[in-house]
PDB file of N, CA and C in Angstrom:
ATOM      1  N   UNK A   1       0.849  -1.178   0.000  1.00  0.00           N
ATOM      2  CA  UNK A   1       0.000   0.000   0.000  1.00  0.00           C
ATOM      3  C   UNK A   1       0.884   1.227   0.000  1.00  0.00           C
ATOM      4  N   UNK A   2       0.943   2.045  -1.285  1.00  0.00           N
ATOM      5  CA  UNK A   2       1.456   3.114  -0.949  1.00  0.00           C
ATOM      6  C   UNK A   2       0.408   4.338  -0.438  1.00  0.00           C
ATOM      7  N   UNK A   3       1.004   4.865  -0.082  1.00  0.00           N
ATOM      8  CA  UNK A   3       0.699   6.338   0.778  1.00  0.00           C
ATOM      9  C   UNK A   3       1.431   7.723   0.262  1.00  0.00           C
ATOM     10  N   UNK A   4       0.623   8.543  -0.452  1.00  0.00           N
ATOM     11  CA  UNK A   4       0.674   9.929  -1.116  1.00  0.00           C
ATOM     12  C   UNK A   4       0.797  10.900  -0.091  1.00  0.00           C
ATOM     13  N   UNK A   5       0.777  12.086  -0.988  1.00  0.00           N
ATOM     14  CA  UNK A   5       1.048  13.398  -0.200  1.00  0.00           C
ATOM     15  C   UNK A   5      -0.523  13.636   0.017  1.00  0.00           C
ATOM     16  N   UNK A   6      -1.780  13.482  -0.668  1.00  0.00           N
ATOM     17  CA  UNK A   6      -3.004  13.390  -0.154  1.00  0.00           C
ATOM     18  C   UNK A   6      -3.206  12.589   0.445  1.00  0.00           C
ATOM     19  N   UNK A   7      -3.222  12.106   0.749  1.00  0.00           N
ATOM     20  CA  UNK A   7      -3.548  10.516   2.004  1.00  0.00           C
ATOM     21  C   UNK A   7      -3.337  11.060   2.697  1.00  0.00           C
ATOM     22  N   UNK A   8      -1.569  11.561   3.338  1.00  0.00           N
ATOM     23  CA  UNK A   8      -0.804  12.347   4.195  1.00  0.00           C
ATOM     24  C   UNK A   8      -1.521  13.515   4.877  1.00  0.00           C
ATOM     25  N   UNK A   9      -1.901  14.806   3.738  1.00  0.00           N
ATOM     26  CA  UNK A   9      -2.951  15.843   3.734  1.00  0.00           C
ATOM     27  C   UNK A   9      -4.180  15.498   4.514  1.00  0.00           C
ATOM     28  N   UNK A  10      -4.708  14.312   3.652  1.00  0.00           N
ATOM     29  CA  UNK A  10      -6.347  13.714   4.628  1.00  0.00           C
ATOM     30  C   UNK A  10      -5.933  13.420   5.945  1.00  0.00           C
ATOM     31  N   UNK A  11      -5.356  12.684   6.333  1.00  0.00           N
ATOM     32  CA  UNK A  11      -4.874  11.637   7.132  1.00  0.00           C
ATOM     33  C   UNK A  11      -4.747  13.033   8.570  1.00  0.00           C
ATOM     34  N   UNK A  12      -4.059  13.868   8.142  1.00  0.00           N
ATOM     35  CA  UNK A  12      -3.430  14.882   9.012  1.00  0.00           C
ATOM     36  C   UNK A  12      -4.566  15.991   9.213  1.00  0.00           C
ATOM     37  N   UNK A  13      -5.485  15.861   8.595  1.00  0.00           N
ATOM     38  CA  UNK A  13      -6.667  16.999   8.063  1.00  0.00           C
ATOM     39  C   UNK A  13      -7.824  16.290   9.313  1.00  0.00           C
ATOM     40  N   UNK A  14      -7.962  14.948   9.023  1.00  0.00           N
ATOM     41  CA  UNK A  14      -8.493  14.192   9.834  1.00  0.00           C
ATOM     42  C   UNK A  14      -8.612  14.033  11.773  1.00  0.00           C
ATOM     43  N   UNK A  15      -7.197  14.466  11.563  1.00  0.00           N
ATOM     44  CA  UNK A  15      -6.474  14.512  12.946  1.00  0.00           C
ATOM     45  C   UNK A  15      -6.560  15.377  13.485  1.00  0.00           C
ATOM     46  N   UNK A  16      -6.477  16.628  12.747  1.00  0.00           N
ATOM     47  CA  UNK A  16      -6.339  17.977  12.995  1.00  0.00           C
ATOM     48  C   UNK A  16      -4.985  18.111  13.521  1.00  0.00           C
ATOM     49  N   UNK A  17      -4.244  17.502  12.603  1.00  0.00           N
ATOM     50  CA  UNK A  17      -2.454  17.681  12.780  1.00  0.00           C
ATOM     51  C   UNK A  17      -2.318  18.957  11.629  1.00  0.00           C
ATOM     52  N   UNK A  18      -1.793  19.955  12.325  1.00  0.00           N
ATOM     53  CA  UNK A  18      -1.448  21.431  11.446  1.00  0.00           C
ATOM     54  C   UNK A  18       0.166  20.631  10.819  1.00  0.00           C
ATOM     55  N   UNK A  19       0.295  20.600   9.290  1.00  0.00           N
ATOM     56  CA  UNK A  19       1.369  19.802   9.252  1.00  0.00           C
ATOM     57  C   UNK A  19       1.785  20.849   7.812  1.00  0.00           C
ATOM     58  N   UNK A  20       3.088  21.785   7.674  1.00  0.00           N
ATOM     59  CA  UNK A  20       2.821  22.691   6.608  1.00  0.00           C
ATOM     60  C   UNK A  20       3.125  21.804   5.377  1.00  0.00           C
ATOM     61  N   UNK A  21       3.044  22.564   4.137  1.00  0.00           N
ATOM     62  CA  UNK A  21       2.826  21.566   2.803  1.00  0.00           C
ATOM     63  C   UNK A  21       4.087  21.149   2.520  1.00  0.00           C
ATOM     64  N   UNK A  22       5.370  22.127   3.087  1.00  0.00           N
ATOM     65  CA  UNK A  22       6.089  21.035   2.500  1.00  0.00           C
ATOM     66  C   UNK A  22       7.294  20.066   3.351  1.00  0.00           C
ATOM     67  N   UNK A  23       6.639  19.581   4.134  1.00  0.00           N
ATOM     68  CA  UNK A  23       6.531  18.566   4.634  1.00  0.00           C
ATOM     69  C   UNK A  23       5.614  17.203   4.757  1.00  0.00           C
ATOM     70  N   UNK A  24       4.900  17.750   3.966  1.00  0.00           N
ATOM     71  CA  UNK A  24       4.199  16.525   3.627  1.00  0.00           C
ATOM     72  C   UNK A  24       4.839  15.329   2.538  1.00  0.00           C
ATOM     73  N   UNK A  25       5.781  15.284   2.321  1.00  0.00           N
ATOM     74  CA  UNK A  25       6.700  14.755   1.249  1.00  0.00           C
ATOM     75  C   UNK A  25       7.472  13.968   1.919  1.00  0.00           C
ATOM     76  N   UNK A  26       7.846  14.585   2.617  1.00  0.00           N
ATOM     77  CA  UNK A  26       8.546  13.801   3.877  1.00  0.00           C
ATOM     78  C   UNK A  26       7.665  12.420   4.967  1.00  0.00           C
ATOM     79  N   UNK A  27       6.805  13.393   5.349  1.00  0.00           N
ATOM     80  CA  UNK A  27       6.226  12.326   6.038  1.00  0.00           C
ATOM     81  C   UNK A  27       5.451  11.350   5.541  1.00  0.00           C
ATOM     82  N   UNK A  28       5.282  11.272   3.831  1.00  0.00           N
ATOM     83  CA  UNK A  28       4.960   9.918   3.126  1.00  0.00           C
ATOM     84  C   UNK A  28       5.801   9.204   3.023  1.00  0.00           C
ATOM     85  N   UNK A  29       6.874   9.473   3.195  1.00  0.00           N
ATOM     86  CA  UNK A  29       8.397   8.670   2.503  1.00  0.00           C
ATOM     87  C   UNK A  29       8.233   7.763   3.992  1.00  0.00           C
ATOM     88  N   UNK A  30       8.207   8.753   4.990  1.00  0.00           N
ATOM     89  CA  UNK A  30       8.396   7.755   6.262  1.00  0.00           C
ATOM     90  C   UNK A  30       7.309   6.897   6.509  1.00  0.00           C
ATOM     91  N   UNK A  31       6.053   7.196   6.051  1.00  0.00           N
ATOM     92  CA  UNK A  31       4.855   6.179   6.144  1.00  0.00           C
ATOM     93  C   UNK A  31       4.988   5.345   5.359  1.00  0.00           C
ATOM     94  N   UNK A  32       5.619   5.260   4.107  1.00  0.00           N
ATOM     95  CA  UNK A  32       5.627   4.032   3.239  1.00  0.00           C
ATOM     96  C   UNK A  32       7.010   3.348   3.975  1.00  0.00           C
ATOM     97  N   UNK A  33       8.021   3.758   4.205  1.00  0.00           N
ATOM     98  CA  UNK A  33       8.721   2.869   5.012  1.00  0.00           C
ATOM     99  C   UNK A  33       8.570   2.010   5.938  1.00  0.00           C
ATOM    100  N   UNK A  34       7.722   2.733   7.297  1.00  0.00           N
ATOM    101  CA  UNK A  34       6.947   1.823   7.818  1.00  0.00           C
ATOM    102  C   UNK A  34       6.401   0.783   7.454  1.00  0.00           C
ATOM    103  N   UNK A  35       5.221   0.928   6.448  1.00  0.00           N
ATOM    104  CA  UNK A  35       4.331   0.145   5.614  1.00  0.00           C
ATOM    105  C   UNK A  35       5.294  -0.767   4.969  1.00  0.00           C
ATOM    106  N   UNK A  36       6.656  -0.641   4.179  1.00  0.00           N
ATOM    107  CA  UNK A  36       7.430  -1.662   3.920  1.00  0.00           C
ATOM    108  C   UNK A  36       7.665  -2.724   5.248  1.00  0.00           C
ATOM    109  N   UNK A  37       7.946  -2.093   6.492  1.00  0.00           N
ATOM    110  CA  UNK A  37       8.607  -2.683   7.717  1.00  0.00           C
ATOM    111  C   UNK A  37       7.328  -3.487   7.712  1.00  0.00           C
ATOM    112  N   UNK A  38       5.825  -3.076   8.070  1.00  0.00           N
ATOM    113  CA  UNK A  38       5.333  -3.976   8.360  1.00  0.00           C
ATOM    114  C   UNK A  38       4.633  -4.925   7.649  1.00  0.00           C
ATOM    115  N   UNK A  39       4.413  -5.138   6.183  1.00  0.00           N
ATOM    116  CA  UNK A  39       4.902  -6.107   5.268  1.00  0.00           C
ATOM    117  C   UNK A  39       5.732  -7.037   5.350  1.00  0.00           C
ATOM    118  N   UNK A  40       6.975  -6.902   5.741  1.00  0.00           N
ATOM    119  CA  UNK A  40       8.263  -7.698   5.953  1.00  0.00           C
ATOM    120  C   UNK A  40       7.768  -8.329   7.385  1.00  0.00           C
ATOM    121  N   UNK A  41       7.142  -7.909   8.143  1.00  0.00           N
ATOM    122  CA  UNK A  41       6.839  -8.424   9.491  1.00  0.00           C
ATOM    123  C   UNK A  41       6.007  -9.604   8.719  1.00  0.00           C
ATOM    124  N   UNK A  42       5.123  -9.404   8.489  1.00  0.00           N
ATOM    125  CA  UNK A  42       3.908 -10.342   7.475  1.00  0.00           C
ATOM    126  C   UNK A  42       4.944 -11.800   7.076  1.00  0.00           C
ATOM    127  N   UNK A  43       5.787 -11.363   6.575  1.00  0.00           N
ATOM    128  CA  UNK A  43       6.127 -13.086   5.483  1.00  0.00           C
ATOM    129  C   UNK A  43       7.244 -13.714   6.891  1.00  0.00           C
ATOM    130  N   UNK A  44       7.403 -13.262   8.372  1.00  0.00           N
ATOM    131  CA  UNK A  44       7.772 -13.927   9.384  1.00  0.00           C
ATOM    132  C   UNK A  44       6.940 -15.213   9.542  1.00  0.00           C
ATOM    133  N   UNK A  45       7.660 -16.648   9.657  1.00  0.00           N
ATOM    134  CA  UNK A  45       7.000 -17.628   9.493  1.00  0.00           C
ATOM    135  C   UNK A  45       6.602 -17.711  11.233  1.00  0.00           C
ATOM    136  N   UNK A  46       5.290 -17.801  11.696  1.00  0.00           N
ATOM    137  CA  UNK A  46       5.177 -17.704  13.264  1.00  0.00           C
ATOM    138  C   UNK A  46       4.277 -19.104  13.415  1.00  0.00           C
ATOM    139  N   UNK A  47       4.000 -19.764  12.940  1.00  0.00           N
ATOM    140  CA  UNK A  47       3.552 -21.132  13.179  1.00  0.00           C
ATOM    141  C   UNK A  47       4.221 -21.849  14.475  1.00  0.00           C
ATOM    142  N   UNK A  48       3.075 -22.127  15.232  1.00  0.00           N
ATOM    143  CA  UNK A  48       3.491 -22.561  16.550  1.00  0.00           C
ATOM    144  C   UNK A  48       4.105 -21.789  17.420  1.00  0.00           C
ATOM    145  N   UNK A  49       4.471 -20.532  17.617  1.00  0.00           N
ATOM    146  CA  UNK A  49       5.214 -19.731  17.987  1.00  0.00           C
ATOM    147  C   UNK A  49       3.730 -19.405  19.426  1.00  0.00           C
ATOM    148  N   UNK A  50       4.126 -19.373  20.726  1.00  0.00           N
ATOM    149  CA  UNK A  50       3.088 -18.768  21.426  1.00  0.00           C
ATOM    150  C   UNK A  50       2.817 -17.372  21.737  1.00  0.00           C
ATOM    151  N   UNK A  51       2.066 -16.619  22.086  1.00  0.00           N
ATOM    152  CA  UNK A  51       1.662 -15.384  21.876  1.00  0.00           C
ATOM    153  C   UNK A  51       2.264 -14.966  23.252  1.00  0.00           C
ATOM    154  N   UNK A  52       2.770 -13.723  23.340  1.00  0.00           N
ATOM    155  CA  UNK A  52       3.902 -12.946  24.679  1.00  0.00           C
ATOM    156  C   UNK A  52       2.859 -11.925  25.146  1.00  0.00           C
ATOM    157  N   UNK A  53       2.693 -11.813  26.489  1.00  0.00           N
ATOM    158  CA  UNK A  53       2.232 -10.678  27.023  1.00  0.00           C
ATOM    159  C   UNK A  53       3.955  -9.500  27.234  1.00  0.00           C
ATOM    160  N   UNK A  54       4.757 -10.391  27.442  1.00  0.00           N
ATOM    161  CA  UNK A  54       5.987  -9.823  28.289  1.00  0.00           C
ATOM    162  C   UNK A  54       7.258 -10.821  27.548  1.00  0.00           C
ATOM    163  N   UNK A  55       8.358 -10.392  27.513  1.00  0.00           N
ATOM    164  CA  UNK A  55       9.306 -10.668  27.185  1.00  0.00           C
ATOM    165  C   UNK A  55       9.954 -11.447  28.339  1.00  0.00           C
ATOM    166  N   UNK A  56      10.084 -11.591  28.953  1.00  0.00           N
ATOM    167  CA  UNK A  56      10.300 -11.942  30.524  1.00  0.00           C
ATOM    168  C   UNK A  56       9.153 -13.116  30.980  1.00  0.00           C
ATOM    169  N   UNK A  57       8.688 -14.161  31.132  1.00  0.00           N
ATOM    170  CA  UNK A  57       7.742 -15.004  32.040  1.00  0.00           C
ATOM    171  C   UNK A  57       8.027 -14.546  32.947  1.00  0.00           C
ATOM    172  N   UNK A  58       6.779 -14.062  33.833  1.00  0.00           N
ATOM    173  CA  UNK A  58       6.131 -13.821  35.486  1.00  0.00           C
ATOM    174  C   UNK A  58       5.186 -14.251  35.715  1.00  0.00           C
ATOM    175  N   UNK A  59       5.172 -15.438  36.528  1.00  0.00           N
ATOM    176  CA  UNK A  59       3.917 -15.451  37.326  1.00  0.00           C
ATOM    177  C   UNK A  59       3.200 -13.749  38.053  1.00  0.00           C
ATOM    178  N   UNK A  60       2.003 -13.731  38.003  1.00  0.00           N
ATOM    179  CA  UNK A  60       1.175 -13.395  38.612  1.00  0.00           C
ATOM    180  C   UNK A  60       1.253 -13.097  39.762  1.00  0.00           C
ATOM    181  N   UNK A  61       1.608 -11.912  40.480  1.00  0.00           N
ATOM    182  CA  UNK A  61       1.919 -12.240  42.081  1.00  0.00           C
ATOM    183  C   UNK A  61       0.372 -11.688  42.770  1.00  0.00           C
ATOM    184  N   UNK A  62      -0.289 -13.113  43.580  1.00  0.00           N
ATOM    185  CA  UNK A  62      -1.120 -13.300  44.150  1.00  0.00           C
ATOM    186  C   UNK A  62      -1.264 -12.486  45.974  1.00  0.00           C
ATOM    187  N   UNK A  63      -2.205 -12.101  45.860  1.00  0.00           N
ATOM    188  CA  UNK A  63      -2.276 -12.050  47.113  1.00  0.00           C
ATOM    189  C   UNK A  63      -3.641 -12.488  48.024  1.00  0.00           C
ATOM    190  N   UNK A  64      -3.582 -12.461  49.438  1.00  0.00           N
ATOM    191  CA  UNK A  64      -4.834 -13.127  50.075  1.00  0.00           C
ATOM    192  C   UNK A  64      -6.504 -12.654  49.737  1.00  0.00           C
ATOM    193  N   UNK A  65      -6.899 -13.215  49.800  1.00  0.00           N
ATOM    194  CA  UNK A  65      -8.389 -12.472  49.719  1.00  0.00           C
ATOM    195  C   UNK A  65      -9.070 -12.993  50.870  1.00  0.00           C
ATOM    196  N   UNK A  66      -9.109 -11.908  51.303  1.00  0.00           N
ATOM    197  CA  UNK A  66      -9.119 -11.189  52.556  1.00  0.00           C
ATOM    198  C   UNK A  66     -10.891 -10.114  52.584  1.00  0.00           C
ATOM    199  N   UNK A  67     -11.331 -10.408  54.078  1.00  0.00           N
ATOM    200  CA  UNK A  67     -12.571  -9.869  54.050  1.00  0.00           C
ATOM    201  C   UNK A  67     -12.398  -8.756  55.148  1.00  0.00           C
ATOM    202  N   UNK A  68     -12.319  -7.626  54.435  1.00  0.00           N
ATOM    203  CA  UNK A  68     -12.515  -6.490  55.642  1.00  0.00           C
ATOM    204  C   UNK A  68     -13.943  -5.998  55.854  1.00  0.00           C
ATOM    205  N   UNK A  69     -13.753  -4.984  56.976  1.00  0.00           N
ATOM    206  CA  UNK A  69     -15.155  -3.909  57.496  1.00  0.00           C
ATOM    207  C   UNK A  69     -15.053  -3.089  56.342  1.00  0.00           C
ATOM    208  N   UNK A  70     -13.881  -2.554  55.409  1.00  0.00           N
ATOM    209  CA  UNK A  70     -14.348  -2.141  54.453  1.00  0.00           C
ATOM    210  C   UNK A  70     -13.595  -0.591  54.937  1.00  0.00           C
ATOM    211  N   UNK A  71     -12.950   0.596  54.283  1.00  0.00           N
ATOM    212  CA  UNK A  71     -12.873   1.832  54.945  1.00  0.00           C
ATOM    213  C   UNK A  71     -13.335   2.566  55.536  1.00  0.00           C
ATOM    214  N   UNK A  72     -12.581   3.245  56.429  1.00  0.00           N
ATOM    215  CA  UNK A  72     -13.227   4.067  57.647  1.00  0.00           C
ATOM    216  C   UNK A  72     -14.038   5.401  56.891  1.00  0.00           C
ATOM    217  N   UNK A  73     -15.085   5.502  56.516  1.00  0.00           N
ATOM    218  CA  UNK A  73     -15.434   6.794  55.808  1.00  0.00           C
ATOM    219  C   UNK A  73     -14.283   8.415  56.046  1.00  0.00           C
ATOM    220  N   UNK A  74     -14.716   8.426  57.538  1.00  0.00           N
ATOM    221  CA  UNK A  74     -13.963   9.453  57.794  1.00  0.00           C
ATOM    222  C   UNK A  74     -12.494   9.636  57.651  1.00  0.00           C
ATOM    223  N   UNK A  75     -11.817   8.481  57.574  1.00  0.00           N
ATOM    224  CA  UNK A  75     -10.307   8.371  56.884  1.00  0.00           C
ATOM    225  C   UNK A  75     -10.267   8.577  55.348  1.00  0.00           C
ATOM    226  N   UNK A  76     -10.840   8.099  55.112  1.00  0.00           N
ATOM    227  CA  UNK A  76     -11.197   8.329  53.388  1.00  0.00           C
ATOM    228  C   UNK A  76     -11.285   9.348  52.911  1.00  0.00           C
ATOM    229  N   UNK A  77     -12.190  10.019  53.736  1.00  0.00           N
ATOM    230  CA  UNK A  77     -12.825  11.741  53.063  1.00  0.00           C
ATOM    231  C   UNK A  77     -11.695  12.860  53.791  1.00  0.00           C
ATOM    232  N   UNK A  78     -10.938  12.142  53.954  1.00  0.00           N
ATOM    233  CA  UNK A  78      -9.629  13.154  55.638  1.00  0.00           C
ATOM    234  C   UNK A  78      -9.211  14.320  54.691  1.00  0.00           C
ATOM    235  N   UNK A  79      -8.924  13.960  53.310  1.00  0.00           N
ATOM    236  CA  UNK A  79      -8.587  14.933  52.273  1.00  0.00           C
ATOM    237  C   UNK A  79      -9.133  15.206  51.213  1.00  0.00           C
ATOM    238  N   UNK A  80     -10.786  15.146  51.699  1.00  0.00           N
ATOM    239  CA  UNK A  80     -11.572  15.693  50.238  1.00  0.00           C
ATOM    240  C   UNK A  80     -11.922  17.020  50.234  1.00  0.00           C
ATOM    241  N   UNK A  81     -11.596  18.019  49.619  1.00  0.00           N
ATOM    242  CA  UNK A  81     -12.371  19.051  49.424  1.00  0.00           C
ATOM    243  C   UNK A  81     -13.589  19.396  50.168  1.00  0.00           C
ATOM    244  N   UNK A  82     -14.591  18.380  49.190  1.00  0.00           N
ATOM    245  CA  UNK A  82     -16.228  18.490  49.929  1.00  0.00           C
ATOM    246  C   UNK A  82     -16.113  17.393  50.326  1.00  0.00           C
ATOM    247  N   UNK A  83     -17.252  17.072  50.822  1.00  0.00           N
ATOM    248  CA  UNK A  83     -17.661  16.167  51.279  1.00  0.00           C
ATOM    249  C   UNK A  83     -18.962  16.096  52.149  1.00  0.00           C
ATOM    250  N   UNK A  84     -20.288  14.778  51.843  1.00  0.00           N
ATOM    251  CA  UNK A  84     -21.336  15.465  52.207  1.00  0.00           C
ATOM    252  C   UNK A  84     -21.862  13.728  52.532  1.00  0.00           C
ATOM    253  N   UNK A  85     -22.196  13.101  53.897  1.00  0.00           N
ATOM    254  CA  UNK A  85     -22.682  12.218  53.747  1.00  0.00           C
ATOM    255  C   UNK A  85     -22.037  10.490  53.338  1.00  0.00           C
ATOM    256  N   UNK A  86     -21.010  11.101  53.429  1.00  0.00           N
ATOM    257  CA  UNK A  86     -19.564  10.490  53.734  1.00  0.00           C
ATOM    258  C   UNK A  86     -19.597   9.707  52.004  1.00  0.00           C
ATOM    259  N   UNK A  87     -19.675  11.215  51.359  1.00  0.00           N
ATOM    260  CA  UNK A  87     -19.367  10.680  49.887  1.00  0.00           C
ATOM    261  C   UNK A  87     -18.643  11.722  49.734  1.00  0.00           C
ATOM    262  N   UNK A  88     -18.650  12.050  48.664  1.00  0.00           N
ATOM    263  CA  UNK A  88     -17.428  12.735  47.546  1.00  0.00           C
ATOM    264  C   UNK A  88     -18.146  13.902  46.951  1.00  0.00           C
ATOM    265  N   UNK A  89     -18.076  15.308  47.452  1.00  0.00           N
ATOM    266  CA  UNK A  89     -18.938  16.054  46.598  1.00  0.00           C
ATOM    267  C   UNK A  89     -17.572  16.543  44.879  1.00  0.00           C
ATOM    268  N   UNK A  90     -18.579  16.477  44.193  1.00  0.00           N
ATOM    269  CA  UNK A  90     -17.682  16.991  43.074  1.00  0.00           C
ATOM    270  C   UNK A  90     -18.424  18.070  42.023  1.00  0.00           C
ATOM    271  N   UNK A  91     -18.574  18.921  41.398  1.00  0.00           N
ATOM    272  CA  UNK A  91     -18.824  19.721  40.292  1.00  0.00           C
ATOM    273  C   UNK A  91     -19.557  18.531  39.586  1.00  0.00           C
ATOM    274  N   UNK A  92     -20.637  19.543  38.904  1.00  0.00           N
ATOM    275  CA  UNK A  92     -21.446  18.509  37.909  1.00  0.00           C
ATOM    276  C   UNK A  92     -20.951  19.151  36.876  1.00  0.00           C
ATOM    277  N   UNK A  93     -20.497  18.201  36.012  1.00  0.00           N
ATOM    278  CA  UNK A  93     -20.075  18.499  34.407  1.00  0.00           C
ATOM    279  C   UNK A  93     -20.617  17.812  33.185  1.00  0.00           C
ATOM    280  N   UNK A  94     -21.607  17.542  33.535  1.00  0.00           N
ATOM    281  CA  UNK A  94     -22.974  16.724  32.570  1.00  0.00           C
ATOM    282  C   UNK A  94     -24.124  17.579  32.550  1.00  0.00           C
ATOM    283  N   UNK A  95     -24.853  18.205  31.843  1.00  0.00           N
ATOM    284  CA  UNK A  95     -25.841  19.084  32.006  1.00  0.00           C
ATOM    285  C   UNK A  95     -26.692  18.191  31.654  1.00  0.00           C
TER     286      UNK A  95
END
């Protein structure tokens, strides 16, 4: 797939990336490079290969589950602003 100086234009128009015109020449050259790189990734033979969260194996580090009373309200709210009813007052920003 190549990638033009309009593609580039749309692409950036789309984004609302202010990108001046002549640089847009440039940054196709580097998008089709990419687009070569990840092509070449493509014909990697990965058959049987297992899928990596991490480069490194780690177990999972577990811990107890555990049943508390749950937080002290008044420790909780020790540094809220508001607070009303041992909740959280905050600004409404949803009309």
């Amino acid at each position: 797939m190549a990638i033009d100086v309009a593609t580039v234009r749309k692409v950036a128009r789309l984004a609302r990336i202010a990108e001046p015109e002549d640089r847009l020449e440039s940054l196709a050259s580097e998008l089709n490079g990419i687009m070569a790189w990840i092509e070449q990734l493509s014909e990697v033979n990965t058959d049987g290969v297992e899928p990596m969260t991490s480069a490194v194996e780690q177990p999972l580090p577990m811990r107890d589950d555990v049943v508390t009373e749950g937080g002290d309200p008044r420790l909780v709210l020790a540094n809220a602003p508001k607070s009303k009813d041992n909740f959280f007052v905050v600004p409404k920003v949803v009309e």
